[in-house]
C-alpha atoms as a PDB file:
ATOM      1  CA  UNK A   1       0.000   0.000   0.000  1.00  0.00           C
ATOM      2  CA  UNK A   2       1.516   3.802  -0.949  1.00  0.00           C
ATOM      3  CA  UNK A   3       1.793   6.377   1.735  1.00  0.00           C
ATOM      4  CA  UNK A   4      -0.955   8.250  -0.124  1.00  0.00           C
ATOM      5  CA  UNK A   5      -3.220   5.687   0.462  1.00  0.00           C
ATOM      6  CA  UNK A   6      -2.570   5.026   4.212  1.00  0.00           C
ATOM      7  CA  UNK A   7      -3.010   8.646   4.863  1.00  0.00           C
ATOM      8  CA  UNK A   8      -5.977   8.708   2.852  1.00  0.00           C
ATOM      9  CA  UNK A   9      -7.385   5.328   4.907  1.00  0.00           C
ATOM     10  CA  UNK A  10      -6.401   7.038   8.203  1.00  0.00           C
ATOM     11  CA  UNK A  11      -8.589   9.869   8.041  1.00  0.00           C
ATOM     12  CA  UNK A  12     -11.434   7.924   7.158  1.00  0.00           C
ATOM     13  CA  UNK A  13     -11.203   5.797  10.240  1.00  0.00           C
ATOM     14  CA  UNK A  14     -10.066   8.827  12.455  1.00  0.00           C
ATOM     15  CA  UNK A  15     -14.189  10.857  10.815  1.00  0.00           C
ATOM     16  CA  UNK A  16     -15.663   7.339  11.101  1.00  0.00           C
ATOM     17  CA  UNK A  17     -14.578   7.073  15.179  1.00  0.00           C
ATOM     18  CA  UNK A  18     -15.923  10.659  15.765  1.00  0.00           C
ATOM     19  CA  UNK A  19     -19.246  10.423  17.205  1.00  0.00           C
ATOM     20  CA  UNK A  20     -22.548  12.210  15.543  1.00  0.00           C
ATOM     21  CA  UNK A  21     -20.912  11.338  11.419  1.00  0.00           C
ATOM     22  CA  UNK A  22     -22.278   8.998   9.256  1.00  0.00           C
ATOM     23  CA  UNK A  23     -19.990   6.448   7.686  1.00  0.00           C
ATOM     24  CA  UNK A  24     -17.715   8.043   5.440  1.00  0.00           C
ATOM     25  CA  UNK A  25     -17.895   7.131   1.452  1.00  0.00           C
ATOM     26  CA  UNK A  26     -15.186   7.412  -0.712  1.00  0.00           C
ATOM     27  CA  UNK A  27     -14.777   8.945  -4.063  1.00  0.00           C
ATOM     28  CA  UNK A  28     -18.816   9.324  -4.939  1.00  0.00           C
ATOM     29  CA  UNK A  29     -20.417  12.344  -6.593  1.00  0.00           C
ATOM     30  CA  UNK A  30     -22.768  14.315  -4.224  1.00  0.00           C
ATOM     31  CA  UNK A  31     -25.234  13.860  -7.169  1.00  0.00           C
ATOM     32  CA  UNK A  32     -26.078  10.158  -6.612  1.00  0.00           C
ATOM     33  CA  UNK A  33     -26.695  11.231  -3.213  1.00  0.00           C
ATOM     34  CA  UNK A  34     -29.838  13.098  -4.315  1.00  0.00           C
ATOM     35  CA  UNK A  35     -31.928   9.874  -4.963  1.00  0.00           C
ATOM     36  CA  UNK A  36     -31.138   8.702  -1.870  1.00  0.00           C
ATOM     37  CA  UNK A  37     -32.719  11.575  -0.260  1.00  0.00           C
ATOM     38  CA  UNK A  38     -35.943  11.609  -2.530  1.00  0.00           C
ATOM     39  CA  UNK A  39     -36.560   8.160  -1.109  1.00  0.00           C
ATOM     40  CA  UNK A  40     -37.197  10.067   2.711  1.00  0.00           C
ATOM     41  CA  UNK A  41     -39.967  10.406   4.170  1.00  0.00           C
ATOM     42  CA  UNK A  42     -40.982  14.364   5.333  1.00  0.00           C
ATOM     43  CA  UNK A  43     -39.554  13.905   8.697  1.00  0.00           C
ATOM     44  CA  UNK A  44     -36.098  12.358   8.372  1.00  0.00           C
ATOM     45  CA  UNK A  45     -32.601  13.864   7.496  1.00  0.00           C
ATOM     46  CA  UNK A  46     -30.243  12.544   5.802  1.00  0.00           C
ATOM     47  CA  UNK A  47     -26.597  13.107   6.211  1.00  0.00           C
ATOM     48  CA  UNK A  48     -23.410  12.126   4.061  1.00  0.00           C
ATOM     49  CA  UNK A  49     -20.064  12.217   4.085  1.00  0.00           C
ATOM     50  CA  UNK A  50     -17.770  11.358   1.305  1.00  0.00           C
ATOM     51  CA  UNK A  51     -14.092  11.789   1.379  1.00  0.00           C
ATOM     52  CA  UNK A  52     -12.084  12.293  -2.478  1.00  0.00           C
ATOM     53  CA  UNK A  53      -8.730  11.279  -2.344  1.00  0.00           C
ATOM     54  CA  UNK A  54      -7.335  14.872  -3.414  1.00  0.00           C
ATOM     55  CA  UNK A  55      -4.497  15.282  -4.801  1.00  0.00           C
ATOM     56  CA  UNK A  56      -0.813  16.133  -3.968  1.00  0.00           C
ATOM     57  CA  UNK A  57       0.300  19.412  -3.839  1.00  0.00           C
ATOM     58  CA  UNK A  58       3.866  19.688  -3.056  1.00  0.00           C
ATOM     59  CA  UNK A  59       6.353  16.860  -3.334  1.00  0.00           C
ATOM     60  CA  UNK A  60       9.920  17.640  -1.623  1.00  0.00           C
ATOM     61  CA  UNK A  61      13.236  15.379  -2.192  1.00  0.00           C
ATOM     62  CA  UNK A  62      14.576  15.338   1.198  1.00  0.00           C
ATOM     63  CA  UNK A  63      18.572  14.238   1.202  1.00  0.00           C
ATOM     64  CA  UNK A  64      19.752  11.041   2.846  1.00  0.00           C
ATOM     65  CA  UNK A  65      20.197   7.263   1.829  1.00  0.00           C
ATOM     66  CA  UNK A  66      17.452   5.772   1.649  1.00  0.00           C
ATOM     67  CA  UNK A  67      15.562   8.408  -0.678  1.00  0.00           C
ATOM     68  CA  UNK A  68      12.457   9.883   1.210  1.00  0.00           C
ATOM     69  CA  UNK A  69       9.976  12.366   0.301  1.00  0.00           C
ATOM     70  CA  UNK A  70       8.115  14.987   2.493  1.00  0.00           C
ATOM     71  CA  UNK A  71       4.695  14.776   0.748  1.00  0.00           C
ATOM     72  CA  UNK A  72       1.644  17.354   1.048  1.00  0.00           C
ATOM     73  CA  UNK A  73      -1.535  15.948   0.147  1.00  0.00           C
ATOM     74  CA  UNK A  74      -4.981  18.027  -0.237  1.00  0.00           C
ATOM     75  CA  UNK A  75      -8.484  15.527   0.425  1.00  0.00           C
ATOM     76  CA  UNK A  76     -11.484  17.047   0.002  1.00  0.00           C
ATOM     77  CA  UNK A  77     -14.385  16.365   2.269  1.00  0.00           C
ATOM     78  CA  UNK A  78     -17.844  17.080   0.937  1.00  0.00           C
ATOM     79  CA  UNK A  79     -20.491  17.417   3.831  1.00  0.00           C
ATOM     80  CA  UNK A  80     -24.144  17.205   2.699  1.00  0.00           C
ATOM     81  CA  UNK A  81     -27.523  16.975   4.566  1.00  0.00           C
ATOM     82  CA  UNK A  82     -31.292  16.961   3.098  1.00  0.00           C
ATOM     83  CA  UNK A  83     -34.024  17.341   4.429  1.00  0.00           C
ATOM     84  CA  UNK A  84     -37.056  19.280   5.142  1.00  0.00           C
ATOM     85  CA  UNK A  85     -36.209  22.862   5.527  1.00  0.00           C
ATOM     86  CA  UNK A  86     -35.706  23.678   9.241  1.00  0.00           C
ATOM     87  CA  UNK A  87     -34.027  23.064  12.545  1.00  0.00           C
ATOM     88  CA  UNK A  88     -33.813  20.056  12.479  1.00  0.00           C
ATOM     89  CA  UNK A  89     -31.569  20.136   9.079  1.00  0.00           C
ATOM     90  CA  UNK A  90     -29.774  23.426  10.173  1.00  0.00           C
ATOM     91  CA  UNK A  91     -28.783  21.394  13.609  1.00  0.00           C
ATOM     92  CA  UNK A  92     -28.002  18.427  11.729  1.00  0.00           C
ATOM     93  CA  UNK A  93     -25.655  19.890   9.145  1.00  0.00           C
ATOM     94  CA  UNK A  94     -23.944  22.230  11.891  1.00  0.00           C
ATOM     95  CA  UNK A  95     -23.060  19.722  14.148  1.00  0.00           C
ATOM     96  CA  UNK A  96     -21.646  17.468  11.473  1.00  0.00           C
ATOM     97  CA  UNK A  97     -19.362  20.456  10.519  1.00  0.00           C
ATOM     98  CA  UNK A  98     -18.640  20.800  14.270  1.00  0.00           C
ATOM     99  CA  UNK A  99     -18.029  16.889  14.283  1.00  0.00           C
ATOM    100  CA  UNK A 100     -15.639  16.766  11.095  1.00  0.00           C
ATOM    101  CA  UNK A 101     -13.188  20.037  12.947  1.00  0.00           C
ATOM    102  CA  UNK A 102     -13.130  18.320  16.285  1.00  0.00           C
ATOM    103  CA  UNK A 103     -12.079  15.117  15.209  1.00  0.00           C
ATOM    104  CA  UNK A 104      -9.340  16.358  13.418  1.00  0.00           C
ATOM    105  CA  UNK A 105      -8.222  18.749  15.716  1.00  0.00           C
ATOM    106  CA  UNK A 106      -8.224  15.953  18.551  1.00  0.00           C
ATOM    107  CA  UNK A 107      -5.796  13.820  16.414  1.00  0.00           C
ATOM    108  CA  UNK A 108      -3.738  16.609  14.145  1.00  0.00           C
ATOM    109  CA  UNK A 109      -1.269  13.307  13.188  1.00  0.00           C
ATOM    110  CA  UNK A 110      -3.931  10.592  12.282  1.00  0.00           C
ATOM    111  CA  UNK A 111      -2.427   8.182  15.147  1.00  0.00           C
ATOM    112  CA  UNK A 112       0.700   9.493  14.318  1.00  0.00           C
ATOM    113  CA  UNK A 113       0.549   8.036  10.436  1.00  0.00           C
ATOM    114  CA  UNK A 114       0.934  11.718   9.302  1.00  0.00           C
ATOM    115  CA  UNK A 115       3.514  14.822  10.391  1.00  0.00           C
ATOM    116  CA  UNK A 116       0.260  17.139  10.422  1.00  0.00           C
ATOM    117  CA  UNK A 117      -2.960  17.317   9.353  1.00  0.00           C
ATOM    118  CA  UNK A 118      -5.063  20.525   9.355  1.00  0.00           C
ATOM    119  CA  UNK A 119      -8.391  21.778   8.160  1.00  0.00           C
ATOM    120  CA  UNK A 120      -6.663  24.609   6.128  1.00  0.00           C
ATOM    121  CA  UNK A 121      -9.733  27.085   4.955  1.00  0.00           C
ATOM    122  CA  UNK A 122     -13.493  27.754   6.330  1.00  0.00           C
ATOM    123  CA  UNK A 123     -16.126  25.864   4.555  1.00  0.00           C
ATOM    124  CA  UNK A 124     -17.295  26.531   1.024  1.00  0.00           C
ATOM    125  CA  UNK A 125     -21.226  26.316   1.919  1.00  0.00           C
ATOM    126  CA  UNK A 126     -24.157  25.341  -0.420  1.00  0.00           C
ATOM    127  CA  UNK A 127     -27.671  25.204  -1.081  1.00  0.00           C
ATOM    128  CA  UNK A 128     -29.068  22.751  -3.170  1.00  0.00           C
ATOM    129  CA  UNK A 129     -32.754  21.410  -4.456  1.00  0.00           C
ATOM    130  CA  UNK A 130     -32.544  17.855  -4.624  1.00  0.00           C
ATOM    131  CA  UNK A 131     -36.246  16.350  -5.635  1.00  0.00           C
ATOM    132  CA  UNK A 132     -38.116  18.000  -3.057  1.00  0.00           C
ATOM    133  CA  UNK A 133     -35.553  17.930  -0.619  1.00  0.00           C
ATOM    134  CA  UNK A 134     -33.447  21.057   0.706  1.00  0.00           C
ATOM    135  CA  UNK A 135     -29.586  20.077   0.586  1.00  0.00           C
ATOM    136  CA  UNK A 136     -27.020  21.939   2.605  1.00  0.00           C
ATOM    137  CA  UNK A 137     -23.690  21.253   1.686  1.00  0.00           C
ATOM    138  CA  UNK A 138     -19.837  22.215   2.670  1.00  0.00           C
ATOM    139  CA  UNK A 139     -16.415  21.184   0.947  1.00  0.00           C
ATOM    140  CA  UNK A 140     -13.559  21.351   2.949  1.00  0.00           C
ATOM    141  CA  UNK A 141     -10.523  20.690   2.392  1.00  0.00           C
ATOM    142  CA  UNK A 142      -7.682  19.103   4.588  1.00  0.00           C
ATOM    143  CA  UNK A 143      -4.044  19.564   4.018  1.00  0.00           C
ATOM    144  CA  UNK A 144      -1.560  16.534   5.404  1.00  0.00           C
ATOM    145  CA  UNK A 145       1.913  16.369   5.500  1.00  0.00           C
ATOM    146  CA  UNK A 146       3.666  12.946   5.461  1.00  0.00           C
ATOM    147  CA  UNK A 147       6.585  10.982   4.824  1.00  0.00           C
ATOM    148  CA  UNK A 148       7.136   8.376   2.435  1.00  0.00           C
ATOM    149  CA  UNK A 149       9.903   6.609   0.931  1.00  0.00           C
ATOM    150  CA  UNK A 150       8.062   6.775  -2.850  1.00  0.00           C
ATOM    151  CA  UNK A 151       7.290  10.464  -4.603  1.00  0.00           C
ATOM    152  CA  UNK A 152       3.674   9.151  -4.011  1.00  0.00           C
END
């Protein structure tokens, strides 16, 4: 398995062990999200939150036998919740965004996988129709530093 990858499966399981966050999915669009939510009934919420593997950003040669890279890698997390217009989805999509910034700020080296890992702008917020559902959505994106011994 690359570094990439590890780093990639780390946050995952670092948002899935944070309480109030559905189970992460990986590398979906938002889009096939919206027939999920058409099958709701009036009173229930639904939530998602889907990880894409990014892309890295900066790739540094550091000097030594064996080679080694310092690596800076860029995930975006897309945050989504639909619903009935309200307080109920307002609460539900605010907490979640709570949720996603505590969790990584409690672990800021993914179990120590990672040399950092920050949350490195504010949310980009949304509002979407989906059917007859109201979608609220954020991207964020999270910037990790890491070692490997592969430019990848």
């Amino acid at each position: 398995m690359t570094a990439t990858e590890t780093i990639i499966r780390a946050l995952i399981a670092l948002l899935e062990a944070a309480s109030g966050l559905p189970t992460v999915r990986r590398n979906i669009a938002l889009d096939q999200l919206a027939d999920e939510a058409q099958e709701l009934d009036g009173s229930t919420t639904l939530s998602a939150l889907v990880i894409a593997d990014g892309e890295n950003v900066q790739s540094t040669r550091l000097l030594g036998t064996p080679p080694q890279w310092e690596l800076v890698h860029r995930v975006e997390i897309d945050w989504a919740c639909a619903g009935t217009p309200g307080d109920n989805l307002e609460a539900t999509f605010d907490d979640g965004l709570k949720a996603i910034f505590d969790a990584i700020a409690a672990d800021l080296t993914l179990g120590g996988t990672v040399t950092a890992c920050e949350c490195d702008t504010p949310p980009e917020r949304g509002l979407e129709i989906w059917g007859a559902k109201t979608a609220k959505t954020a991207m964020l994106f999270v910037t990790i530093t890491y070692l490997s011994t592969r430019p990848f």
